[in-house]
Structure formats: C-alpha cells, structure tokens
PDB file of N, CA and C in Angstrom:
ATOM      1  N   UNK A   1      -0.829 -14.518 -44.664  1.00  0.00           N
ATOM      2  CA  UNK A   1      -0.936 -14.415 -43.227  1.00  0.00           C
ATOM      3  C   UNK A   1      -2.283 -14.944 -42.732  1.00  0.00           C
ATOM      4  N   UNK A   2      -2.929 -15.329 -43.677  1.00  0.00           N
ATOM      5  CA  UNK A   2      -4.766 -15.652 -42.988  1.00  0.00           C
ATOM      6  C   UNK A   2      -4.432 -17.696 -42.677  1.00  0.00           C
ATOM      7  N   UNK A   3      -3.026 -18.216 -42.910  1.00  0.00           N
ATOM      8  CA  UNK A   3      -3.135 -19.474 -42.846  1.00  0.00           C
ATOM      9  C   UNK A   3      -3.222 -19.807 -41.656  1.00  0.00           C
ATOM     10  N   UNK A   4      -2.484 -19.241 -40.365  1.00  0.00           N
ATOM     11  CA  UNK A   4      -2.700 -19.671 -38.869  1.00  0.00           C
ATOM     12  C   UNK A   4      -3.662 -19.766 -38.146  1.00  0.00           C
ATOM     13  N   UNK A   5      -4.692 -18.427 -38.717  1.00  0.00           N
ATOM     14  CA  UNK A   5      -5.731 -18.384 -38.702  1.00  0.00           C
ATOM     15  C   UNK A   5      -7.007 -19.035 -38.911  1.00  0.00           C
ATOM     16  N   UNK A   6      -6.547 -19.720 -40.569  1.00  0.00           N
ATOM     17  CA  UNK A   6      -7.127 -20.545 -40.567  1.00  0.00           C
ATOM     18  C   UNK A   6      -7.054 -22.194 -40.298  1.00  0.00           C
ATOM     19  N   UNK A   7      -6.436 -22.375 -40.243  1.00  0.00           N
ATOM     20  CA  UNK A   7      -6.043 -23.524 -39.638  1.00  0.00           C
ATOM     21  C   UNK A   7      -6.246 -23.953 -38.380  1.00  0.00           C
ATOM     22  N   UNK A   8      -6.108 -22.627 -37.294  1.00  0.00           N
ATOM     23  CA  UNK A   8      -6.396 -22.817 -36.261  1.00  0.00           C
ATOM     24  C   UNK A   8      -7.820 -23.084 -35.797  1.00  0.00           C
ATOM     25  N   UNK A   9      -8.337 -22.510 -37.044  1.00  0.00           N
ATOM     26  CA  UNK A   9     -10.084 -22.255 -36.610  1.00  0.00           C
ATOM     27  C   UNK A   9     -10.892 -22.971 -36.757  1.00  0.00           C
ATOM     28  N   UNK A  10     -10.325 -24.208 -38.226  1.00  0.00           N
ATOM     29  CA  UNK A  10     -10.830 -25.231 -38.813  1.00  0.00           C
ATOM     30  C   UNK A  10     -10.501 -26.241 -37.749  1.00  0.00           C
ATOM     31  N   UNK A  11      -8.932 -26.346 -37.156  1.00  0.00           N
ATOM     32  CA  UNK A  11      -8.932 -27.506 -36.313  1.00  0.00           C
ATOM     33  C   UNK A  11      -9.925 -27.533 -34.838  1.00  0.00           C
ATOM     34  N   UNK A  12     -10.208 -26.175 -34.242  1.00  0.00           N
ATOM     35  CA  UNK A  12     -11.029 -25.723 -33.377  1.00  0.00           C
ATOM     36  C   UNK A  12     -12.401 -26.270 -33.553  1.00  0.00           C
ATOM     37  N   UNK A  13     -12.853 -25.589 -34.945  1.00  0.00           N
ATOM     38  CA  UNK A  13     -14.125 -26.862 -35.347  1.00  0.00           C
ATOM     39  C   UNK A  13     -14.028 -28.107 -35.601  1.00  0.00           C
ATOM     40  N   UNK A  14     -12.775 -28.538 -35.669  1.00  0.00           N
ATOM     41  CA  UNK A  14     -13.122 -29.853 -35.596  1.00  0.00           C
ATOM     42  C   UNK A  14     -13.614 -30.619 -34.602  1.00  0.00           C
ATOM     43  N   UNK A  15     -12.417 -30.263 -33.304  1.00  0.00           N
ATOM     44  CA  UNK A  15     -12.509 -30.992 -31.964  1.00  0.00           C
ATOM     45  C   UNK A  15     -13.738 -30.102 -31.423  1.00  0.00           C
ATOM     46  N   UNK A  16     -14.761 -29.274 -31.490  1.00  0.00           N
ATOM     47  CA  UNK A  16     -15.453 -28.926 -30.973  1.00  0.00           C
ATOM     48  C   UNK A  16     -16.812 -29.445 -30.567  1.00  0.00           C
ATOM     49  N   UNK A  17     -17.100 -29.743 -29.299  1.00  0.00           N
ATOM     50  CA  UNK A  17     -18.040 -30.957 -29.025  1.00  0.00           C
ATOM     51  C   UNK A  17     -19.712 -30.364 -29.629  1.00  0.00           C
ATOM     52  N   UNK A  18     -19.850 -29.419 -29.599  1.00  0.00           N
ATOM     53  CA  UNK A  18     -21.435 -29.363 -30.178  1.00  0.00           C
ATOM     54  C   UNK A  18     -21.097 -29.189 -31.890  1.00  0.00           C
ATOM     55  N   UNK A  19     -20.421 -29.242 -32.340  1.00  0.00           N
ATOM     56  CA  UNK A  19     -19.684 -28.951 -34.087  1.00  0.00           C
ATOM     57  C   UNK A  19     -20.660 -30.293 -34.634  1.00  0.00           C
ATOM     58  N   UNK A  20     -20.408 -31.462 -34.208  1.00  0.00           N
ATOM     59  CA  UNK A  20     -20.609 -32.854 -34.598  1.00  0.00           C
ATOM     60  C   UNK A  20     -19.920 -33.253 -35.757  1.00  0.00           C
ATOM     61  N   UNK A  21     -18.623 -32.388 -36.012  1.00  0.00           N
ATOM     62  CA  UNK A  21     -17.958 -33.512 -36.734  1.00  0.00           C
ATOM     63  C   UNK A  21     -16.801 -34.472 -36.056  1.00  0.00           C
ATOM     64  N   UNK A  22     -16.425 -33.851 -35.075  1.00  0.00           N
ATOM     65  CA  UNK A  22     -15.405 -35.014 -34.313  1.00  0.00           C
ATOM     66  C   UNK A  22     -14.152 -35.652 -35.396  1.00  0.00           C
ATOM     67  N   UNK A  23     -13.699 -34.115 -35.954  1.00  0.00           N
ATOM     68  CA  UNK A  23     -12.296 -34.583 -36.782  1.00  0.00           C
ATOM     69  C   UNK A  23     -11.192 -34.087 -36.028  1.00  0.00           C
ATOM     70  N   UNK A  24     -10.192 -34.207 -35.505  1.00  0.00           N
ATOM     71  CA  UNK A  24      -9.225 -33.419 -35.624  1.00  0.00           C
ATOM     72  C   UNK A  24      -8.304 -33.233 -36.615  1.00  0.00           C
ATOM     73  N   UNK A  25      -8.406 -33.987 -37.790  1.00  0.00           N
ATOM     74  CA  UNK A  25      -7.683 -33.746 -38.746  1.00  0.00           C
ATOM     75  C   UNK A  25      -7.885 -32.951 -39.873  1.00  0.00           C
ATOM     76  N   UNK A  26      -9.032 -32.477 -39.722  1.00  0.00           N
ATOM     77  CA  UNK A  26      -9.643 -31.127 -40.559  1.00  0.00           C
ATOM     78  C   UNK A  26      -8.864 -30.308 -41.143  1.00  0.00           C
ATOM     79  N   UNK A  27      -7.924 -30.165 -40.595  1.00  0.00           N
ATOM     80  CA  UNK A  27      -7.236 -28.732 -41.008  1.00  0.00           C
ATOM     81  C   UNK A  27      -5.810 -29.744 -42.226  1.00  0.00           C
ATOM     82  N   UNK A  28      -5.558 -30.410 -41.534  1.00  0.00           N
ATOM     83  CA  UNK A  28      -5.034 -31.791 -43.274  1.00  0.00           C
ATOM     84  C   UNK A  28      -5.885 -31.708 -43.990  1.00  0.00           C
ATOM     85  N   UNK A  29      -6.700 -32.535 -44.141  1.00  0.00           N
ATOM     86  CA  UNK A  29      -8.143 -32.175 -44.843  1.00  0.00           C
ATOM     87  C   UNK A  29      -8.089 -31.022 -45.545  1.00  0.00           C
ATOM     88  N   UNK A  30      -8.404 -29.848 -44.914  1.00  0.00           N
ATOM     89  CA  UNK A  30      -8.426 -28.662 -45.532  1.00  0.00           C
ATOM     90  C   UNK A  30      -7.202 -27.896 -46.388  1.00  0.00           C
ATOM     91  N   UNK A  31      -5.914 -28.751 -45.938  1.00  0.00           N
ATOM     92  CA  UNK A  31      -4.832 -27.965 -46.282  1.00  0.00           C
ATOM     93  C   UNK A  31      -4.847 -29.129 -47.890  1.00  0.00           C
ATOM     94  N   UNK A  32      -5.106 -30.232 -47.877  1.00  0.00           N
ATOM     95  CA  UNK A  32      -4.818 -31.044 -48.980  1.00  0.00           C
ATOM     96  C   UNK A  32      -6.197 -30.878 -50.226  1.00  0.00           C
ATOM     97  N   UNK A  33      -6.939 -30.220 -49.445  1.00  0.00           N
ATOM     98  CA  UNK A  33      -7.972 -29.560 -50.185  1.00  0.00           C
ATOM     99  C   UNK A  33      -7.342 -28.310 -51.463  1.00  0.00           C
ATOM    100  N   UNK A  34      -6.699 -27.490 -50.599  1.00  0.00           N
ATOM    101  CA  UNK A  34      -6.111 -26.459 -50.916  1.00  0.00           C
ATOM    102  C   UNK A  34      -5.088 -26.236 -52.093  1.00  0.00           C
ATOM    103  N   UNK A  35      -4.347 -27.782 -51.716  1.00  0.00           N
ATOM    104  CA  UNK A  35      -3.217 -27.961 -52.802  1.00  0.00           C
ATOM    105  C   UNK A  35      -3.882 -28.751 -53.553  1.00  0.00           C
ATOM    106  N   UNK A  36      -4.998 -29.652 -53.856  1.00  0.00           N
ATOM    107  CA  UNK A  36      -5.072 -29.833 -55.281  1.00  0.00           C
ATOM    108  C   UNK A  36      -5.837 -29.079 -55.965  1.00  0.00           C
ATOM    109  N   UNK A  37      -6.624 -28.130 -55.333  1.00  0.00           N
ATOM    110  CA  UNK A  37      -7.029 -26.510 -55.868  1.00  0.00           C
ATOM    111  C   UNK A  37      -5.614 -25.728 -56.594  1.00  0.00           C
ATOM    112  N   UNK A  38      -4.343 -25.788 -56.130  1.00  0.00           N
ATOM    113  CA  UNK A  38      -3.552 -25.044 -56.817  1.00  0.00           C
ATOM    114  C   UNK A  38      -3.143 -26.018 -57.961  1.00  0.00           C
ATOM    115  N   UNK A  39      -3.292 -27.239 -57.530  1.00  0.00           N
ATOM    116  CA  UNK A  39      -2.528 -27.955 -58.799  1.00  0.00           C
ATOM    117  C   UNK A  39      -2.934 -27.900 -59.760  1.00  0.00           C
ATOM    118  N   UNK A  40      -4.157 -28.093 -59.691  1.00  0.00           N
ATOM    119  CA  UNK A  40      -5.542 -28.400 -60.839  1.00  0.00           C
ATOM    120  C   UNK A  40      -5.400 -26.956 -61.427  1.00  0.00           C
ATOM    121  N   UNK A  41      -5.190 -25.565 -60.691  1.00  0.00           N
ATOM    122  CA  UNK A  41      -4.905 -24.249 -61.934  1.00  0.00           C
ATOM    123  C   UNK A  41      -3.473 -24.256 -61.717  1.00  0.00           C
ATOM    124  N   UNK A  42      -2.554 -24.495 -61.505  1.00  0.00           N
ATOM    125  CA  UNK A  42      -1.228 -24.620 -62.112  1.00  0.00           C
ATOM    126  C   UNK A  42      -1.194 -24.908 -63.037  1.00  0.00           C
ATOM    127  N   UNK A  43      -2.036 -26.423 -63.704  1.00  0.00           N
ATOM    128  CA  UNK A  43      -2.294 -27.229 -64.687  1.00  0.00           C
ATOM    129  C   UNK A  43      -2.447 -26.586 -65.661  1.00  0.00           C
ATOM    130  N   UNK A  44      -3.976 -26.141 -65.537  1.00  0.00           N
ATOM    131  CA  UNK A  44      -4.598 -25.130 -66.331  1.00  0.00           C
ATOM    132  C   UNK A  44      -4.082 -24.060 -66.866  1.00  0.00           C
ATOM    133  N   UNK A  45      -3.064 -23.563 -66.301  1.00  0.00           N
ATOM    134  CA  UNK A  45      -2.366 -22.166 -66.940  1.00  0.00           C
ATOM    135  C   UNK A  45      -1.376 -22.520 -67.359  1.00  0.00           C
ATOM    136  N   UNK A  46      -0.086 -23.763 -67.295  1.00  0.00           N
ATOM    137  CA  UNK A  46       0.489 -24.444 -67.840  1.00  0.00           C
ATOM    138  C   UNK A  46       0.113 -24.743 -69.071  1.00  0.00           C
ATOM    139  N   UNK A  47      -0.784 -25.346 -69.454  1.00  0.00           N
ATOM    140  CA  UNK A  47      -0.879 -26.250 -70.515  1.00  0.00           C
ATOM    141  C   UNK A  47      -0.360 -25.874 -72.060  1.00  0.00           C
ATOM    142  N   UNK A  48      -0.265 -24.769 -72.683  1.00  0.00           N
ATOM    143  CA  UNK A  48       0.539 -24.401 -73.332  1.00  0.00           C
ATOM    144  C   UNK A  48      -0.671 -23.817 -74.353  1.00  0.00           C
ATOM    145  N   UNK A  49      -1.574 -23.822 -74.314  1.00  0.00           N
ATOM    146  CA  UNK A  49      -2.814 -23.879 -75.915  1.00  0.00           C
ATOM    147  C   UNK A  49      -2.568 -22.553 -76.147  1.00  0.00           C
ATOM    148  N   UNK A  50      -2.803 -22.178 -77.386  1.00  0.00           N
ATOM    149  CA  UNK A  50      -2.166 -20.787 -77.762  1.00  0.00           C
ATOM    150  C   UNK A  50      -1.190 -20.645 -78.034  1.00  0.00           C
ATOM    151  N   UNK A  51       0.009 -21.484 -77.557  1.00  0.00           N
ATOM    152  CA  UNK A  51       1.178 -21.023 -78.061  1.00  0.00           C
ATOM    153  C   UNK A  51       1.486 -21.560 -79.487  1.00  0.00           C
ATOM    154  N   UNK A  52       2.165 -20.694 -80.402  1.00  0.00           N
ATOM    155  CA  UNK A  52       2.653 -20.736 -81.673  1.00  0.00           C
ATOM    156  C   UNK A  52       4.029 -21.119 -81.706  1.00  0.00           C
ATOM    157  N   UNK A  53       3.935 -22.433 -82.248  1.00  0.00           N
ATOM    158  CA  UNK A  53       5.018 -22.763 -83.003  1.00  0.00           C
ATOM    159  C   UNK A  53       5.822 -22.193 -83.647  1.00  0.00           C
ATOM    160  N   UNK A  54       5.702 -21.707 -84.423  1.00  0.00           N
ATOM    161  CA  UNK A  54       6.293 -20.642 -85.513  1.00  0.00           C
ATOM    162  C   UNK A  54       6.690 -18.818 -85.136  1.00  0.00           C
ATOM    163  N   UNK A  55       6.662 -19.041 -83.618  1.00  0.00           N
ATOM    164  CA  UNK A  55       6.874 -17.721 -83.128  1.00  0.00           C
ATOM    165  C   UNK A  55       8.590 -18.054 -82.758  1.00  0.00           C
ATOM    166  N   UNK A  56       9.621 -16.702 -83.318  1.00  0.00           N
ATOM    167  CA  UNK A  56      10.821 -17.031 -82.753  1.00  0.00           C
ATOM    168  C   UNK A  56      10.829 -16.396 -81.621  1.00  0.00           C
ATOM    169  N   UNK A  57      12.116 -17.414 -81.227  1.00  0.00           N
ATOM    170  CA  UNK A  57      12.019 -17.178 -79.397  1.00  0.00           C
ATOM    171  C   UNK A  57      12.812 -16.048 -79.091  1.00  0.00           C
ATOM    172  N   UNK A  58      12.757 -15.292 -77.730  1.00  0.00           N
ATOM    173  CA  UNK A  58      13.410 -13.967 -77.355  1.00  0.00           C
ATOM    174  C   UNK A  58      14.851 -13.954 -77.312  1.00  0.00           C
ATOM    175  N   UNK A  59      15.573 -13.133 -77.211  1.00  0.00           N
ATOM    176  CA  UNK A  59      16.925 -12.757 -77.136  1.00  0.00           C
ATOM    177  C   UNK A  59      17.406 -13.004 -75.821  1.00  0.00           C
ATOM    178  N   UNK A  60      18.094 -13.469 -74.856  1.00  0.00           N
ATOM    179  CA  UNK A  60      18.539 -13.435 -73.386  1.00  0.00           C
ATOM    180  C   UNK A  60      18.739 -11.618 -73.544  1.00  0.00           C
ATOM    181  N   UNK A  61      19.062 -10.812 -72.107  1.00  0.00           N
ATOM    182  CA  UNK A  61      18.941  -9.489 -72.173  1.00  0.00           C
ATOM    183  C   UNK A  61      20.189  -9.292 -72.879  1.00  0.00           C
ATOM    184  N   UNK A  62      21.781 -10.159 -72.523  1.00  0.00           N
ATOM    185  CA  UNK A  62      22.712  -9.635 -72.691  1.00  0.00           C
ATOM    186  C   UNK A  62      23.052  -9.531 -74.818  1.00  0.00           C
ATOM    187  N   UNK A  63      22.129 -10.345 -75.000  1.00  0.00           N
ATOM    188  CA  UNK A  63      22.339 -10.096 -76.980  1.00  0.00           C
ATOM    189  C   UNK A  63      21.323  -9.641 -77.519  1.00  0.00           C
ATOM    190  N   UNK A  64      20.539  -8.501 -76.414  1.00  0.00           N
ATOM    191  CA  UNK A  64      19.435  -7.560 -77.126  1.00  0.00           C
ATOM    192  C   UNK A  64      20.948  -6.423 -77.335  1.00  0.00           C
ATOM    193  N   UNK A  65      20.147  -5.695 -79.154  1.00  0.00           N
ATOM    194  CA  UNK A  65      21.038  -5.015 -80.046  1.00  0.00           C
ATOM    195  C   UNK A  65      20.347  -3.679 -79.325  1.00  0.00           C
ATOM    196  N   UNK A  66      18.935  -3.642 -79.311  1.00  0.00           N
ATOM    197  CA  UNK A  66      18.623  -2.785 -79.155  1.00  0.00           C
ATOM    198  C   UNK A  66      17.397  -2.064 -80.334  1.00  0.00           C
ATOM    199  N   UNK A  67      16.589  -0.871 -80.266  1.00  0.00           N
ATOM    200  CA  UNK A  67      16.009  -0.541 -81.920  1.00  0.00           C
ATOM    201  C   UNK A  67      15.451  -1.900 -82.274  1.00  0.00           C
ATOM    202  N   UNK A  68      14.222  -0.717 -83.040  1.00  0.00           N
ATOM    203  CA  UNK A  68      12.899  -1.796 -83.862  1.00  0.00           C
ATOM    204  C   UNK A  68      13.455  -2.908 -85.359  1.00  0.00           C
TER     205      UNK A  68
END
C-alpha cells in the first residue's frame, strides 16, 4: 500500500519547480529502479548453490505412506 504514495511523491518531486530536477518521469525511473532490485535477488535466491544432487526428491502429498 506505500506504492501510490510513493509514486505520487516522487512524481511531485519531479515536476516541482524549486526541486531542480525537472523530470516528470521519475516515478518510471523509480519504478524500473525497483524491478531490477527484485530481479537481481530473485536471481540470487534462485541460483541453486547448495543444492545436492544426490538428495532424493519428495513424495507428492497423495503417495506420502506416512511413519519414519
């Protein structure tokens, strides 16, 4: 819920005449900022390191037997 907010506030500074940046596209800017911040740790937690080969894989729920 803080995105309207912010967005609104960033584009506000943009067009704002004593601001001196004279963007209105700031809040693009800021939003494409944002998503390659998620991509770049999407990436990162993706990447797989740690995982073992040699580990067998889980049961779907419906052909768990049940007991250790």
């Amino acid at each position: 819920m803080i995105g309207p907010v912010l967005f609104t506030q960033s584009f506000a500074l943009g067009i704002a005449p004593g601001a001196g940046l004279e963007s209105p596209g700031l809040p693009y800017g800021l939003a494409a900022a944002l998503l390659a911040m998620a991509l770049v740790l999407a990436w990162r937690i993706t990447r797989g390191e740690g995982v073992r080969s040699d580990a067998e894989p889980a049961l779907p729920p419906a052909e768990y037997r049940g007991g250790p």
